[in-house]
Protein backbone atom coordinates (compact mmCIF):
# COMPACT_ATOMS: atom_id res chain seq x y z
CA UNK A 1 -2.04 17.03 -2.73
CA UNK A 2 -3.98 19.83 -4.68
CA UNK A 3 -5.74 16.84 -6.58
CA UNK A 4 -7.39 16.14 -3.00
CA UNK A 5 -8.34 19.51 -2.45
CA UNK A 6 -6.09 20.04 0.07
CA UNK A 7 -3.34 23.11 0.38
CA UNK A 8 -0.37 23.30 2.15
CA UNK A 9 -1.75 25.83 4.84
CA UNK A 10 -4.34 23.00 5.89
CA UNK A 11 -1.54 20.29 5.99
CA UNK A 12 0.00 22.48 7.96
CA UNK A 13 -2.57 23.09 10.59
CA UNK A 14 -3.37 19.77 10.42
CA UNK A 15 -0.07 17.88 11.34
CA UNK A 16 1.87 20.50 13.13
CA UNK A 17 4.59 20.62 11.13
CA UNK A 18 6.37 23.39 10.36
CA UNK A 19 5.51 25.01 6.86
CA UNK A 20 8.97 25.38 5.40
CA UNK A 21 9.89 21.63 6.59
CA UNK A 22 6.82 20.51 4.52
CA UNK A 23 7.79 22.26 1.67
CA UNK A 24 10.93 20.63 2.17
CA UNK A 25 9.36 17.07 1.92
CA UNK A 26 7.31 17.91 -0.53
CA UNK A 27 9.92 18.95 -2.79
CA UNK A 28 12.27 16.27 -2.15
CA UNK A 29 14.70 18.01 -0.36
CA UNK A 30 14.28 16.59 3.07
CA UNK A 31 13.08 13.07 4.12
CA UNK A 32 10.62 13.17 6.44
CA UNK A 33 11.78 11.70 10.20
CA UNK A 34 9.45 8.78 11.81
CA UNK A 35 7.25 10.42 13.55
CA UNK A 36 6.49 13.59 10.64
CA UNK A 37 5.96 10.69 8.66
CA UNK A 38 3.42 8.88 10.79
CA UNK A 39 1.40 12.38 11.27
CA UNK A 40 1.44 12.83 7.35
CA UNK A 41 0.18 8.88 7.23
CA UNK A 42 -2.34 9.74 9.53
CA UNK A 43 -3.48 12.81 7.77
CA UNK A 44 -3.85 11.10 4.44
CA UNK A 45 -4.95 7.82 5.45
CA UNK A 46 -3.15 5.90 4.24
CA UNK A 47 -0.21 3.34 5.52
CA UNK A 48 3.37 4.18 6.21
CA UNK A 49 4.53 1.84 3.34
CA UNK A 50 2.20 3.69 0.95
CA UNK A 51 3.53 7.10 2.15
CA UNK A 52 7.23 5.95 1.78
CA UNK A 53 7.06 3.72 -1.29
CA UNK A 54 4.09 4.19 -2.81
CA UNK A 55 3.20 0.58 -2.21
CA UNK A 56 -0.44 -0.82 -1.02
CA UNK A 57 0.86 -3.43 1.41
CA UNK A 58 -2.66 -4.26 2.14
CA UNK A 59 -3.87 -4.53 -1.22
CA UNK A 60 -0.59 -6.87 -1.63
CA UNK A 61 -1.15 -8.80 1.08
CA UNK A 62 -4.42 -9.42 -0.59
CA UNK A 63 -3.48 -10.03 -3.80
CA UNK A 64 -0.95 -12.75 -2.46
CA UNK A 65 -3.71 -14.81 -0.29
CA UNK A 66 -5.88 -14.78 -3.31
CA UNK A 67 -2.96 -16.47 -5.57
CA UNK A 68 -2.16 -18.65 -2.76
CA UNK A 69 -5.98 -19.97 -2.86
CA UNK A 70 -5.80 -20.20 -6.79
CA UNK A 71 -2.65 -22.36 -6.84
CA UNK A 72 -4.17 -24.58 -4.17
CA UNK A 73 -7.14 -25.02 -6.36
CA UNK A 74 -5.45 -25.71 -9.44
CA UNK A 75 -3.42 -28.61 -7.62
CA UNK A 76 -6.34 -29.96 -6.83
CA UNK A 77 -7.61 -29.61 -10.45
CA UNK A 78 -4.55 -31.08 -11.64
CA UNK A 79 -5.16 -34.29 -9.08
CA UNK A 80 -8.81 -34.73 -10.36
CA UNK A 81 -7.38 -34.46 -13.51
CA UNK A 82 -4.90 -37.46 -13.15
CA UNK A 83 -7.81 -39.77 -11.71
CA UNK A 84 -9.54 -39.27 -14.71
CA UNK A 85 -7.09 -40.44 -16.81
CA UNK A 86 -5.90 -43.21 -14.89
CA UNK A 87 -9.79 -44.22 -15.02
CA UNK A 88 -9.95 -43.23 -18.56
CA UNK A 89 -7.13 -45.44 -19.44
C-alpha cells in the first residue's frame, strides 16, 4: 500500500471503513466481508479475484484465448503438413 503512495488515513477516508477494521485486514487478522471487499476493489482498481487471490482473471482469460488461437493454428499446420507429405510421397 505504501509502495502506491497511499497511507492508511487516506484508505480510510476513502472507503469508509473503520480504521482499526482495516488494520485488521491488513494484518491478516480479519477477512474482509463482501461488500468491504468490493469498496477496497474499487479503491485500488483492481478486480475482486485480484484483491482475494492475487490472481489477474483478466489477464488469464487472455492468456487462455491466445493459447486457444495457437493450438488451432498449429492443427492446421499439422494438416498442411500431412498434405505435403502425402504429395511428397
Amino acid at each position: 500500500m505504501e509502495q502506491r503512495g497511499i497511507n492508511k488515513t487516506e484508505l480510510y477516508r476513502a472507503t469508509g471503513i473503520k480504521r482499526t477494521t482495516l488494520l485488521n485486514y491488513l494484518s491478516g487478522a480479519n477477512v474482509p466481508p463482501l461488500d468491504s471487499a468490493v469498496k477496497l476493489a474499487l479503491f485500488f482498481k483492481v478486480s475482486l479475484d485480484y484483491l482475494v487471490m492475487g490472481i489477474d482473471t483478466d489477464l488469464i482469460a487472455g492468456l487462455q484465448k491466445e493459447i486457444s488461437i495457437l493450438n488451432k493454428t498449429i492443427q492446421e499446420q499439422d494438416k498442411d503438413i500431412v498434405q505435403l507429405r502425402q504429395f511428397i510421397i
